[in-house]
N, C-alpha and C. Protein backbone atom coordinates (compact mmCIF):
# COMPACT_ATOMS: atom_id res chain seq x y z
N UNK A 1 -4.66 -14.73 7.51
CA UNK A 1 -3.42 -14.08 7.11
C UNK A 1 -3.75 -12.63 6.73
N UNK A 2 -3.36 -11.55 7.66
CA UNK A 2 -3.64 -10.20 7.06
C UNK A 2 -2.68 -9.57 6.30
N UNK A 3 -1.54 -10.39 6.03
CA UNK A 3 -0.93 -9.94 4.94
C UNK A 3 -1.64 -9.62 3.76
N UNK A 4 -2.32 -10.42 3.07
CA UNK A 4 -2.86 -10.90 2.01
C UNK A 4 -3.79 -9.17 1.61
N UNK A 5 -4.75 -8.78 3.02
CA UNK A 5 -5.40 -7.85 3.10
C UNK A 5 -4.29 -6.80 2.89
N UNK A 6 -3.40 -6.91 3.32
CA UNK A 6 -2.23 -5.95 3.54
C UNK A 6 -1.74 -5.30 2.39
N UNK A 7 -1.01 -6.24 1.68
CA UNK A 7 -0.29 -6.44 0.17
C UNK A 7 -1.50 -6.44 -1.15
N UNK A 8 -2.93 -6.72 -0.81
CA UNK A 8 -3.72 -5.68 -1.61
C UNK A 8 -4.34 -4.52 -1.99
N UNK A 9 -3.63 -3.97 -0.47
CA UNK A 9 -3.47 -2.40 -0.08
C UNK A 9 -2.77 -1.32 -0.66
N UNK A 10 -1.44 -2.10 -0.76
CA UNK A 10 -0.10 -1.78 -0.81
C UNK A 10 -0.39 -1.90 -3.09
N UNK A 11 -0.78 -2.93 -3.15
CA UNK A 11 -1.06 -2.74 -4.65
C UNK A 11 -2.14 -1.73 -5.12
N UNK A 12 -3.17 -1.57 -4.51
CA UNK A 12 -4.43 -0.48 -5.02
C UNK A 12 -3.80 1.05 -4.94
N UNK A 13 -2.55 0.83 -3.56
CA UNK A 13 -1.76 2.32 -3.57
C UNK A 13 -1.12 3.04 -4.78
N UNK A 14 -0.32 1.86 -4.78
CA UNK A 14 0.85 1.87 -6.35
C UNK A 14 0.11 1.98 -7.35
N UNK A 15 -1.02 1.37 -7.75
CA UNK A 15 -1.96 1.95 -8.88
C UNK A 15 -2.55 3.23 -9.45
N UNK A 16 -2.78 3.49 -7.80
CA UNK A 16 -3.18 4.81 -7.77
C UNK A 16 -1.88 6.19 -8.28
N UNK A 17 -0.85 5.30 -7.68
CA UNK A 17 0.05 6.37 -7.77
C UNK A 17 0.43 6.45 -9.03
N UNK A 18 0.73 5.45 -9.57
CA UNK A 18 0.82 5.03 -10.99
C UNK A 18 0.16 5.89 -11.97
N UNK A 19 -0.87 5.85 -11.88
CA UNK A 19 -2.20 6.63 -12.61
C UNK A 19 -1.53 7.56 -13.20
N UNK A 20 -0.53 8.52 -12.23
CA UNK A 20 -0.32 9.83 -12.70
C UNK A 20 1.46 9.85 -13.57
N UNK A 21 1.58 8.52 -14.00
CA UNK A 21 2.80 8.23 -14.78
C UNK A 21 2.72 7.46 -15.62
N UNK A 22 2.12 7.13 -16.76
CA UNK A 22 1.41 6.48 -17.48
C UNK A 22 2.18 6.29 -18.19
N UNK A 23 2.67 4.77 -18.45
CA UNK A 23 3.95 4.62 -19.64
C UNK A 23 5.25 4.28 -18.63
N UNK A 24 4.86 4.38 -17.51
CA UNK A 24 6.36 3.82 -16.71
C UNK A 24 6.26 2.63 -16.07
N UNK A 25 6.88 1.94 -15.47
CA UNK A 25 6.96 0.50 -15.20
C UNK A 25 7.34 0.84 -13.49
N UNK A 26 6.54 0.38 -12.25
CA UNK A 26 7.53 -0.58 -11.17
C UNK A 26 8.20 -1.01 -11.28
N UNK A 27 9.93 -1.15 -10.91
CA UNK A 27 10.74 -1.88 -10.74
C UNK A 27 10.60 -2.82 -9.48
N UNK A 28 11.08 -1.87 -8.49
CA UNK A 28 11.03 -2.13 -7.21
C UNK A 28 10.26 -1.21 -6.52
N UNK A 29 9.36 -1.84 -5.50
CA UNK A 29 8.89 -1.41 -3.77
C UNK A 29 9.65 -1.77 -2.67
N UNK A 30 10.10 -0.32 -2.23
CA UNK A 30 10.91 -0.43 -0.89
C UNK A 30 9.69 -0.47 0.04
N UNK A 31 9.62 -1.17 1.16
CA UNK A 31 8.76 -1.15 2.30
C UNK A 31 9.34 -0.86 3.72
N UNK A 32 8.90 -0.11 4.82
CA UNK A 32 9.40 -0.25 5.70
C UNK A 32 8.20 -0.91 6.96
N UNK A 33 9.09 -2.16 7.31
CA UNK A 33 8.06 -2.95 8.56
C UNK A 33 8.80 -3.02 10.00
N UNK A 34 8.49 -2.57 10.50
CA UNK A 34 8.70 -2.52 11.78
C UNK A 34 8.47 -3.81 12.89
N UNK A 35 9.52 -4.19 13.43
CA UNK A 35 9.96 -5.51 13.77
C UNK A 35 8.58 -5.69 15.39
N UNK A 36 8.73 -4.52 15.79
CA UNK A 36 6.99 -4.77 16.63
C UNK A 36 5.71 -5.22 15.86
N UNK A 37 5.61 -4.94 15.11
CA UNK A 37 4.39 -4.88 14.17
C UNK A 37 4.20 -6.70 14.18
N UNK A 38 2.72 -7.22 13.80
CA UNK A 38 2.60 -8.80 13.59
C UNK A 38 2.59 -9.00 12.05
N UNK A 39 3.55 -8.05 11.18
CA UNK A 39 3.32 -8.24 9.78
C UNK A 39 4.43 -9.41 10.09
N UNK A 40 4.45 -10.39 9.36
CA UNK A 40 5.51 -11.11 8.65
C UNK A 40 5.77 -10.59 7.43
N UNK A 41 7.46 -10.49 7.22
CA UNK A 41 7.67 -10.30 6.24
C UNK A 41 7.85 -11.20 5.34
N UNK A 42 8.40 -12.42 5.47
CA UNK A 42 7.81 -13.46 4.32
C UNK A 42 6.72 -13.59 4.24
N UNK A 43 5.99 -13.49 4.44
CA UNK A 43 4.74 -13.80 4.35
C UNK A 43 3.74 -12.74 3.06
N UNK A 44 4.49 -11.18 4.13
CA UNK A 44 3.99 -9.75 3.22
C UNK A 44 4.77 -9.95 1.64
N UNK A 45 6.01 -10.80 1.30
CA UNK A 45 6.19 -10.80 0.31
C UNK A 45 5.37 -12.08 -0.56
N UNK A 46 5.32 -13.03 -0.19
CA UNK A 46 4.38 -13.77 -0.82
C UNK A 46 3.10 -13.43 -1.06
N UNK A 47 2.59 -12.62 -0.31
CA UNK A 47 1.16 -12.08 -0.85
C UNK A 47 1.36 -11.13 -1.49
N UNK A 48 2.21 -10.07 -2.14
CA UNK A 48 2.29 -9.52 -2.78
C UNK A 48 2.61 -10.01 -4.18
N UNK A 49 3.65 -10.99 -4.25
CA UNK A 49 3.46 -11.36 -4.98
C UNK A 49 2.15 -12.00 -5.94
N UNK A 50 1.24 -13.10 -5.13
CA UNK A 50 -0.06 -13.38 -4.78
C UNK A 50 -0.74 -12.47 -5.97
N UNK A 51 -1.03 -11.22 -5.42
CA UNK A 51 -1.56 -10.03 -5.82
C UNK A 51 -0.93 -8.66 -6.90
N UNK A 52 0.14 -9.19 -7.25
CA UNK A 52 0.88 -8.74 -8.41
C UNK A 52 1.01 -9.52 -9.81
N UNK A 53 0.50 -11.24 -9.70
CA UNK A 53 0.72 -11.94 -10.40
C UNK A 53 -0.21 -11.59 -11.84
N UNK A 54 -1.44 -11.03 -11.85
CA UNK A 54 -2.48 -11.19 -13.24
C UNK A 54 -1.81 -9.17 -13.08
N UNK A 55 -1.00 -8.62 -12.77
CA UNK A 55 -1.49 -7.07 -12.80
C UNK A 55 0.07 -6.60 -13.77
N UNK A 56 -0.12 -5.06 -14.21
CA UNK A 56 1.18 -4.51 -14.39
C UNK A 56 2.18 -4.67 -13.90
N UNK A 57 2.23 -4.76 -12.60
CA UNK A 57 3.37 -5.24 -11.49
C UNK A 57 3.91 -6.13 -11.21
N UNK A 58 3.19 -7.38 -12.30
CA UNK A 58 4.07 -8.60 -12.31
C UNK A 58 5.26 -8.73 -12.64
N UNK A 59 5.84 -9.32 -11.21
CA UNK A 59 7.53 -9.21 -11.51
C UNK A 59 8.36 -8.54 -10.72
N UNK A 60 7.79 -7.06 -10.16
CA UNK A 60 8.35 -6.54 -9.30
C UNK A 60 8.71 -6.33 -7.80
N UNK A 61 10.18 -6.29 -7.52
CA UNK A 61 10.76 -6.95 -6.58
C UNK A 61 9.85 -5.86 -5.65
N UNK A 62 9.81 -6.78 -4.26
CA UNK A 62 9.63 -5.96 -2.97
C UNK A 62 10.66 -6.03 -2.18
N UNK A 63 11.21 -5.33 -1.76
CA UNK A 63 12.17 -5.00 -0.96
C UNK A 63 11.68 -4.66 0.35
N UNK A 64 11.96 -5.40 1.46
CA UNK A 64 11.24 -5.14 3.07
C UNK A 64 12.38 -4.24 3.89
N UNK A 65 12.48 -3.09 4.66
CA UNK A 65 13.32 -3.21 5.53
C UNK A 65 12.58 -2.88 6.70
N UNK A 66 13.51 -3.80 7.40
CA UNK A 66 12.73 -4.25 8.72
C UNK A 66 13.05 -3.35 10.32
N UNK A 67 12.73 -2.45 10.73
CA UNK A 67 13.21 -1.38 11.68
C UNK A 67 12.83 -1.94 13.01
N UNK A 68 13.77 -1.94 13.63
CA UNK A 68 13.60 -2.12 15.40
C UNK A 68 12.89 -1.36 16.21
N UNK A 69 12.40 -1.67 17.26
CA UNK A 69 11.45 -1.03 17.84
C UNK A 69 12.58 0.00 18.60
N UNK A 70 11.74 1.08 19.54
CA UNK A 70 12.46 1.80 20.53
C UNK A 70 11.48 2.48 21.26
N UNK A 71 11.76 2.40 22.12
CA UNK A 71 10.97 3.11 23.09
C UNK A 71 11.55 3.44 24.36
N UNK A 72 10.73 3.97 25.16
CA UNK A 72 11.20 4.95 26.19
C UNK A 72 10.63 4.46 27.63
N UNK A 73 11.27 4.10 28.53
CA UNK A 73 11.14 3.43 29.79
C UNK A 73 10.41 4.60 30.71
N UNK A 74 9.16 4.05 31.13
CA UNK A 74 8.38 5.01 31.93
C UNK A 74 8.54 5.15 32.84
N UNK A 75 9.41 4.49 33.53
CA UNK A 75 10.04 4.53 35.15
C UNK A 75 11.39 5.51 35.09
N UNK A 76 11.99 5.00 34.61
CA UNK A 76 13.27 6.20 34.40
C UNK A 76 13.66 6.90 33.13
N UNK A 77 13.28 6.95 32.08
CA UNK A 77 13.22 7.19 30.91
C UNK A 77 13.96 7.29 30.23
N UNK A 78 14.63 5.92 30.39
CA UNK A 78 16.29 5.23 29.20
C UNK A 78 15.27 4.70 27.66
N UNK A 79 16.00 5.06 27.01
CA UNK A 79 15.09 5.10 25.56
C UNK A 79 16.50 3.38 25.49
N UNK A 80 15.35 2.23 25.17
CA UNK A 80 15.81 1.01 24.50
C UNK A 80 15.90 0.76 22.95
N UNK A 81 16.55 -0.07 22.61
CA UNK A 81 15.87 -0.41 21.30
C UNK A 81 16.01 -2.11 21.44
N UNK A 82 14.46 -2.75 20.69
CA UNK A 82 14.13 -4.05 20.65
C UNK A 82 14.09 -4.52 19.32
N UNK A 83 13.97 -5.69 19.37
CA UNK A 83 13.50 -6.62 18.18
C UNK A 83 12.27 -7.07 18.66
N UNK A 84 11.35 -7.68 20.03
CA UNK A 84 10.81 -7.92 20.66
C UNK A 84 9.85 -6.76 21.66
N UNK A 85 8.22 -7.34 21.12
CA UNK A 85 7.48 -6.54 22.06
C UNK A 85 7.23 -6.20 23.36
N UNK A 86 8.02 -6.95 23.78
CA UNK A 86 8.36 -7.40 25.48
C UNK A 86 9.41 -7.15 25.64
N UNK A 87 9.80 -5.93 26.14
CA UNK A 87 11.10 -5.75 26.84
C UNK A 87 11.69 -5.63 28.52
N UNK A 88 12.56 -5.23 28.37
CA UNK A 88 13.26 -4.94 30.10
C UNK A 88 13.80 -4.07 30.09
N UNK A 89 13.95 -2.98 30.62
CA UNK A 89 14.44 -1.77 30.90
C UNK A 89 15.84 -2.71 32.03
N UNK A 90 16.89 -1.67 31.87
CA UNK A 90 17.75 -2.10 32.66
C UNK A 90 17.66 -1.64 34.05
N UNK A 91 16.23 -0.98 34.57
CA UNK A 91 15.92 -0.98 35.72
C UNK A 91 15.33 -2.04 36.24
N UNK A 92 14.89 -2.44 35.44
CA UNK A 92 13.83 -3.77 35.54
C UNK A 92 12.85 -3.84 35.27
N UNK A 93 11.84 -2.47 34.68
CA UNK A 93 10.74 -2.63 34.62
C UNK A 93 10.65 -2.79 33.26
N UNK A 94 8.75 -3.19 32.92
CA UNK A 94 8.77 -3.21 31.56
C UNK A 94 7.74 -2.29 30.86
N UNK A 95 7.60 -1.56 31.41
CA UNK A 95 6.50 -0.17 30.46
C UNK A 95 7.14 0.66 29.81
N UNK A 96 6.99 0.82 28.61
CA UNK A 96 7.50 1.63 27.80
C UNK A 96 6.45 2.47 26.90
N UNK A 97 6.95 3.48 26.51
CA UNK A 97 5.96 4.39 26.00
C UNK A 97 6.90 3.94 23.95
N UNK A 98 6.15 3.58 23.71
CA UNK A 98 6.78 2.85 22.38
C UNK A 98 7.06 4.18 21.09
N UNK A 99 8.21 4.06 20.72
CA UNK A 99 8.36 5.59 19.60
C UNK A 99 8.41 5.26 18.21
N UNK A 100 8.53 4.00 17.98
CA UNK A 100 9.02 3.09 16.65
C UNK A 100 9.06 1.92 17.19
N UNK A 101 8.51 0.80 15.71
CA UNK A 101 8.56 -0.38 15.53
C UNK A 101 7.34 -0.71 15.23
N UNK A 102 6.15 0.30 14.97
CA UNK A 102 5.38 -0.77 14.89
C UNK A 102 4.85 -0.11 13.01
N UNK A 103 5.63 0.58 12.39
CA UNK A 103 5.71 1.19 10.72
C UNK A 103 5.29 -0.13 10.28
N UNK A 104 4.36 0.29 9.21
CA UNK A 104 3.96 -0.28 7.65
C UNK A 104 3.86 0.83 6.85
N UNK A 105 4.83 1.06 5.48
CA UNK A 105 4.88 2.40 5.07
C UNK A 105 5.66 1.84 3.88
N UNK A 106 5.07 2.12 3.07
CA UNK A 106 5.85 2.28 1.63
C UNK A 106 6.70 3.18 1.53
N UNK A 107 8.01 2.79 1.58
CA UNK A 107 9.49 4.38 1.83
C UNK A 107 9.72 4.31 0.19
N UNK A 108 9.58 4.36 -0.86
CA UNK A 108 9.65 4.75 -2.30
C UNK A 108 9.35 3.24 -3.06
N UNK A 109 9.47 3.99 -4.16
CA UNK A 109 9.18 3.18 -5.65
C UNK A 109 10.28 3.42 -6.80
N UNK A 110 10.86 2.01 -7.15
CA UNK A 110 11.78 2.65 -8.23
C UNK A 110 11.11 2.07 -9.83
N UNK A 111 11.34 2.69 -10.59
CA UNK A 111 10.88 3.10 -11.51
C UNK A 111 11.98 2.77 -12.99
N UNK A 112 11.22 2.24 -13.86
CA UNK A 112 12.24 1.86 -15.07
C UNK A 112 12.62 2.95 -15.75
């Protein structure tokens, strides 16, 4: 499960960032995962949790949002958007030069 590796990433970040606000609390982590990507997001939230449980951050919500892929058809160059890494161009082909979907990115932190 590379969540696990993932979401102890995502905590050593927030620590770090933390560092320089000393006396404030995590509320919430917004995340952005990209629906190409092989993160699960249940999964990325259970290991965060996992890994928030003995720390300061116990308690605080993660919030996932999950972005569709898009990309750009290399045969005729109709820009799609997917949920799925495997697509079809409505020409028929399937090569795409990929522009989004495959984000893991912490998009903010809210703060008590």
């Amino acid at each position: 499960m590379h969540e696990l590796g993932l979401a102890s990433a995502v905590v050593r970040a927030i620590d770090l960032k933390m560092a320089n606000h000393p006396g404030q609390r995590v509320k919430k982590v917004v995340m952005e995962i990209g629906k190409l990507s092989p993160i699960l997001p249940d999964a990325m939230r259970f290991c965060f949790e996992q890994c928030t449980a003995e720390t300061s951050l116990k308690n605080t919500v993660l919030e996932i949002i999950e972005t569709k892929g898009q990309g750009t058809c290399k045969e005729c160059s109709e820009t799609i958007e997917t949920d799925a890494p495997h697509a079809i161009c409505a020409c028929g082909k399937t090569d795409f030069k990929w522009i989004s979907g495959s984000e893991l990115k912490i998009r903010h932190l809210e703060l008590e």
